[in-house]
Protein backbone atom coordinates (compact mmCIF):
# COMPACT_ATOMS: atom_id res chain seq x y z
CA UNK A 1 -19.89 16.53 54.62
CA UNK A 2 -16.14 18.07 54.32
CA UNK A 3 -16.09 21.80 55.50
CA UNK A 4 -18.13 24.75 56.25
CA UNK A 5 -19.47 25.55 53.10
CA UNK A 6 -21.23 22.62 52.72
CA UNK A 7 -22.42 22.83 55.64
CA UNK A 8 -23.83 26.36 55.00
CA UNK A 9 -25.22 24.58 52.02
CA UNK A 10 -27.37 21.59 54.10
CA UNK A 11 -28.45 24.54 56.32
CA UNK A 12 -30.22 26.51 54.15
CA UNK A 13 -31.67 23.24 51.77
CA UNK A 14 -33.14 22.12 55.42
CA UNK A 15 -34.46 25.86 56.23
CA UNK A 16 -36.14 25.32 53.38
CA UNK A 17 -37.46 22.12 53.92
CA UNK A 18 -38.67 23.23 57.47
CA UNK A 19 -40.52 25.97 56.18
CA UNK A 20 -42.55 23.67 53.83
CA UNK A 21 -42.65 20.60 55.78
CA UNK A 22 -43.89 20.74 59.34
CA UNK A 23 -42.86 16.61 59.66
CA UNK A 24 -39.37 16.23 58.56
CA UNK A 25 -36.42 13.66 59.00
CA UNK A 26 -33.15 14.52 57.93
CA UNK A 27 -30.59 11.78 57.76
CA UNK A 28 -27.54 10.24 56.37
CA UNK A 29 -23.36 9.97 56.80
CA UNK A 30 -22.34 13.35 57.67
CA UNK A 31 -18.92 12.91 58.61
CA UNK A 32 -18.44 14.64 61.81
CA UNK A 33 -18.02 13.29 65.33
CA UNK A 34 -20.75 14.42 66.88
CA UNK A 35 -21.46 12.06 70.26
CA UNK A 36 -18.09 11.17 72.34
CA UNK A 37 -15.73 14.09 72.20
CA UNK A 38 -17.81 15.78 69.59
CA UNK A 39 -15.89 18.44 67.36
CA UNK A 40 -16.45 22.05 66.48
CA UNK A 41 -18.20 21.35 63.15
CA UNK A 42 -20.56 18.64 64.73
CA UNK A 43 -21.25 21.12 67.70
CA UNK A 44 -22.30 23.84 64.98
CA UNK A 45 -24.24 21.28 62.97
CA UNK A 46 -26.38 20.11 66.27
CA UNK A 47 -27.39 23.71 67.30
CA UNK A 48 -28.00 25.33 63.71
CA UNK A 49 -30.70 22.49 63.73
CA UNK A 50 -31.88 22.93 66.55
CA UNK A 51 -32.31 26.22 65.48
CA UNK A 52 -34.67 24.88 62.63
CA UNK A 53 -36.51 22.86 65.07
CA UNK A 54 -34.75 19.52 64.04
CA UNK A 55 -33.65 17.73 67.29
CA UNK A 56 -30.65 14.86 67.14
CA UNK A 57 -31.50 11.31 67.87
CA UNK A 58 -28.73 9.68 67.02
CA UNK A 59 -26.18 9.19 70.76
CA UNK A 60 -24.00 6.33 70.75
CA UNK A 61 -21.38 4.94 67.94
CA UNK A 62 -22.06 4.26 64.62
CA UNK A 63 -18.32 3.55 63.33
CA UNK A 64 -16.30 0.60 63.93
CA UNK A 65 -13.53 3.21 65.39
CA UNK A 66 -16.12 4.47 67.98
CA UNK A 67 -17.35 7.31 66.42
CA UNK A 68 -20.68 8.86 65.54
CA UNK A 69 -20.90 9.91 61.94
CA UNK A 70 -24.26 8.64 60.64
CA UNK A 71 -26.93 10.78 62.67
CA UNK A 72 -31.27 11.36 62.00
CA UNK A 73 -32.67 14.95 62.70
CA UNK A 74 -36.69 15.28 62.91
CA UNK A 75 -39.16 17.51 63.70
CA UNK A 76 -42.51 16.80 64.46
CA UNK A 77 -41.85 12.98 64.41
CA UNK A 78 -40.77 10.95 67.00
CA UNK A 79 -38.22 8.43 66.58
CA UNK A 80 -36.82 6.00 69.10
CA UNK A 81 -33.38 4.86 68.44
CA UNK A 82 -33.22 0.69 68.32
CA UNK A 83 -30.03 -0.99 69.05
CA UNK A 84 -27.57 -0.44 66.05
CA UNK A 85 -26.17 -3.36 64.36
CA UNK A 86 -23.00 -4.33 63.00
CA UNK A 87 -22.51 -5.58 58.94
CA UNK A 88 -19.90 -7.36 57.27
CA UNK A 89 -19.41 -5.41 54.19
CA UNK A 90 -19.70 -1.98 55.96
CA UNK A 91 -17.32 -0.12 58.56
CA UNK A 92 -20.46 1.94 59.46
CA UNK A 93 -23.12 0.06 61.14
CA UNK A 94 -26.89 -0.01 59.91
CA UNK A 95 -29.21 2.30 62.49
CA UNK A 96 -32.17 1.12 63.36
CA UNK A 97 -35.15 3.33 64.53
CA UNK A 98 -39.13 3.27 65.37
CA UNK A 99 -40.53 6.31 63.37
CA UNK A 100 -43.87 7.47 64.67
CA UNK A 101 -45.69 10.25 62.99
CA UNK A 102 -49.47 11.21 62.70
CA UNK A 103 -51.51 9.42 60.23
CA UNK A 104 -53.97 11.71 58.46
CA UNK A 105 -57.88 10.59 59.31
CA UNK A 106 -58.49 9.00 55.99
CA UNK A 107 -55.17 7.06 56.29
CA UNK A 108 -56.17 5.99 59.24
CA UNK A 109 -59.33 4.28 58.25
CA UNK A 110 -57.28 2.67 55.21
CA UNK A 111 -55.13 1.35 58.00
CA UNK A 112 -57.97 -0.64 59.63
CA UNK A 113 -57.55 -3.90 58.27
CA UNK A 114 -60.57 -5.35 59.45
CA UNK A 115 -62.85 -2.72 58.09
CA UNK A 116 -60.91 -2.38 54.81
CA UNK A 117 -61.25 -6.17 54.59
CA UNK A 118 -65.58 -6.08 55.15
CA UNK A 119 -65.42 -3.68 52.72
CA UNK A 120 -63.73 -5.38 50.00
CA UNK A 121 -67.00 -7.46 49.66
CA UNK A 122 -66.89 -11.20 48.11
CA UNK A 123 -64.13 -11.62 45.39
CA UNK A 124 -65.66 -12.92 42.06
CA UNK A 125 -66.06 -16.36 41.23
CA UNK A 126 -63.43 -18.89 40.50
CA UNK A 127 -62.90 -19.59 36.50
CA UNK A 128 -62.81 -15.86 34.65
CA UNK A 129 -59.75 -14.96 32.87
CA UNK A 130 -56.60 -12.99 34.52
CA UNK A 131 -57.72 -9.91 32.99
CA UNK A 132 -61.56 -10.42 34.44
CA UNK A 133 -59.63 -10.97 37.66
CA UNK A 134 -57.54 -8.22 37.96
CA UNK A 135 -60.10 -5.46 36.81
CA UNK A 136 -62.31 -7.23 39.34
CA UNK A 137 -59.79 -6.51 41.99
CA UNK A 138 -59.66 -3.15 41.21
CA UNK A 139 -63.06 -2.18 41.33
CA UNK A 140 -63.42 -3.75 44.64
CA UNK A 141 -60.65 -1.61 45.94
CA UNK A 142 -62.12 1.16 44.36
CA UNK A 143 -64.86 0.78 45.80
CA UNK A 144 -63.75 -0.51 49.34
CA UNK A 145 -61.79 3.30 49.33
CA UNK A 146 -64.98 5.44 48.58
CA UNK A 147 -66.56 3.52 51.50
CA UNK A 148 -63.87 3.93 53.97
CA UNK A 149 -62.85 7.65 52.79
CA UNK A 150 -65.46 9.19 50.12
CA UNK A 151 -64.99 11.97 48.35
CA UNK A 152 -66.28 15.30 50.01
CA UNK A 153 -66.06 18.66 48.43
CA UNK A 154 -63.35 20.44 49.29
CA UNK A 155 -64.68 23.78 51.35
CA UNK A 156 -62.79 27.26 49.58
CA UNK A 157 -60.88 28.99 52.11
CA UNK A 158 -61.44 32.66 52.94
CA UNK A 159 -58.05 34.67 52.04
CA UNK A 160 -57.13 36.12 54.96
CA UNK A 161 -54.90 38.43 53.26
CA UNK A 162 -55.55 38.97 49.53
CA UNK A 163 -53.13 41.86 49.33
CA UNK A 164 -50.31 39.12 50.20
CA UNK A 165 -48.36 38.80 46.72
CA UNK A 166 -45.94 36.72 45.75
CA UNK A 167 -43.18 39.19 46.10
CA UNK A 168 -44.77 39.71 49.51
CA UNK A 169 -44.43 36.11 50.31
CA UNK A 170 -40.83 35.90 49.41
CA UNK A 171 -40.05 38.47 51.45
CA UNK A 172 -41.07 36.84 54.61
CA UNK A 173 -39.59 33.64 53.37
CA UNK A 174 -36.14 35.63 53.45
CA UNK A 175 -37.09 36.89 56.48
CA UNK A 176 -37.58 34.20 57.97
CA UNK A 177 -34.07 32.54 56.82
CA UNK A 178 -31.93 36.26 57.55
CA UNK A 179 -33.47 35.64 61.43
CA UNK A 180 -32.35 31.78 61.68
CA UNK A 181 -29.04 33.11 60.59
CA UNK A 182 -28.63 35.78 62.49
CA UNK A 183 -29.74 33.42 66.04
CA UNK A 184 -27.38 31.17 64.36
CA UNK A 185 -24.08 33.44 63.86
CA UNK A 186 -24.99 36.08 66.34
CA UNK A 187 -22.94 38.78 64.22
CA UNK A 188 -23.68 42.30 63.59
CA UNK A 189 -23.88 42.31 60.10
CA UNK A 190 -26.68 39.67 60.40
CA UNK A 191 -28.71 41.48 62.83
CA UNK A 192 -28.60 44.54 60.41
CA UNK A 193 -29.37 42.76 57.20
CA UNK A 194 -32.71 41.15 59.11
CA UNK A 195 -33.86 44.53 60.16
CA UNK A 196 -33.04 46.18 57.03
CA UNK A 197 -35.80 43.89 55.74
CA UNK A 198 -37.71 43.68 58.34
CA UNK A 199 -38.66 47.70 57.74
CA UNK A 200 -38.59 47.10 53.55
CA UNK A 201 -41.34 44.28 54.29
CA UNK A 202 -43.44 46.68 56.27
CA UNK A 203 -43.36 49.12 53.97
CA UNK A 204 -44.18 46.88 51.13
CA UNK A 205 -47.17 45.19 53.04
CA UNK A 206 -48.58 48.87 54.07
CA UNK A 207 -48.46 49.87 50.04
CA UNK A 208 -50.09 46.29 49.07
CA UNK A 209 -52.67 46.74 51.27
CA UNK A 210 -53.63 50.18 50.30
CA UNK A 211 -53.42 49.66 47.32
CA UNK A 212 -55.52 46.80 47.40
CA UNK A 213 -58.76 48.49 49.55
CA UNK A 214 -58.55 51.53 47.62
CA UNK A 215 -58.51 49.26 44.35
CA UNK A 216 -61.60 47.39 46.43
CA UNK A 217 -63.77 50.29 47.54
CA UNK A 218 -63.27 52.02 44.09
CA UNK A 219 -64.71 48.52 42.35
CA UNK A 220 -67.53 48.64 45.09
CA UNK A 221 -68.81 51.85 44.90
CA UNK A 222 -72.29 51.77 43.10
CA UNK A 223 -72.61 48.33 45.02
CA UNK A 224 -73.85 49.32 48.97
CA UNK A 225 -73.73 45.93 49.95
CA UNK A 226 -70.25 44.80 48.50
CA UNK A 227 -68.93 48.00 49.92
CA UNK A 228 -70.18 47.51 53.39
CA UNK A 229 -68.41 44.19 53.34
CA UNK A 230 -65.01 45.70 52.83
CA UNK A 231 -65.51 47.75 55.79
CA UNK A 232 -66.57 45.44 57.78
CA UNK A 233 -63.27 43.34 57.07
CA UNK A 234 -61.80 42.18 60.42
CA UNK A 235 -59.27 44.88 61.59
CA UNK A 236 -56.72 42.06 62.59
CA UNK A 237 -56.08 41.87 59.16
CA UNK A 238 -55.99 44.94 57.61
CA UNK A 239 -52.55 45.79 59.28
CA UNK A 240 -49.66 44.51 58.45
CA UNK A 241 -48.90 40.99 57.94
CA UNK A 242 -47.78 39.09 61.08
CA UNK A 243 -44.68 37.23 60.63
């Protein structure tokens, strides 16, 4: 990482990222002191993460001169920092770390050896061919998985705001970004730019969501019982959007 502007450049890739992803490591050489003595640019790099949620885990040196270059950001992992280790062919040295991060349920149950092991069944007798072998192996794992984790119909989800477009959702996207900014620089300019937007995103979700009830009730109204469902749509939701 040489200068600000790519700096400003890794900031708003990892916004991004953050907004997507809410388990995220960010890592690699970034060229800035940032433990002993840390500079200006390290200092600014550390806090517009934190900013994004991303802590620092990185604290003593990573350089054979003593410095800290080569740091890990996360957020929503946790990561314990392991002794770091010197390398012949390297001035940096190799950081070692214990990444913990929530398994989902079905991974989980995959990563019960025992189980997944009973459920493999009896492997086929000794003498078929490689091919008889290998497609043998594969429909025991097969079928070990939908024992362990089966398939399930996936339930639809309500849309708790139908009137949200896409143009809607980019909106609060920038939104979201103009405010991390703004907490970030602390300038006027910023602050204006975010409320500027804030009121253009109001506006916008009041006319979606007009126009999507009247749209609605007009489509509903020979039908009493379709109708009465759109006015009995929770009230939460018919405002505007929470950011």
């Amino acid at each position: 990482m040489a200068g600000a502007a790519t700096l400003s450049d890794l900031l708003e890739v990892a916004a991004g990222w953050a907004l997507e992803f809410p388990s995220l490591l960010v890592l690699g050489d970034f060229n800035v002191h940032a433990y002993a003595a840390p500079s200006s640019q390290a200092l600014d790099l550390v806090t517009s993460m934190a900013t994004l949620g991303l802590s620092q885990f990185v604290l003593g040196p990573t350089h054979q001169a003593g410095h800290t270059l080569d740091l890990i950001f996360g957020a929503g992992i946790d990561v314990i920092m392991l002794p770091a280790v010197e390398v012949p062919w390297s001035d940096h040295y190799t950081l070692k770390a214990k990444i913990d991060f929530p398994l989902l349920p079905c991974l989980r149950r995959l990563m019960d050896p025992d189980r997944f092991h009973q459920a493999l069944r009896d492997p086929a007798p000794p003498g078929n061919s490689l091919d008889d072998l290998v497609e043998d192996w594969n429909n025991r794992l097969l079928t070990a998985i939908d024992e362990i984790v089966p398939k399930r119909p996936l339930r639809p989800r309500q849309n708790r705001a139908p009137w949200l477009t896409e143009e809607l959702q980019k909106m609060k996207r920038d939104l979201r970004w103009l405010e991390r900014i703004w907490r970030w620089t602390s300038d006027r300019a910023s602050r204006t730019s975010y409320r500027m937007l804030i009121k253009a995103y109001e506006m916008a979700m009041k006319a979606a969501n007009k126009s999507y009830f009247a749209a609605s009730i007009a489509s509903a109204s020979s039908r009493a019982a379709q109708l009465f469902r759109i006015i009995r749509f929770p009230q939460d939701l018919i405002g505007t959007q929470k950011l």
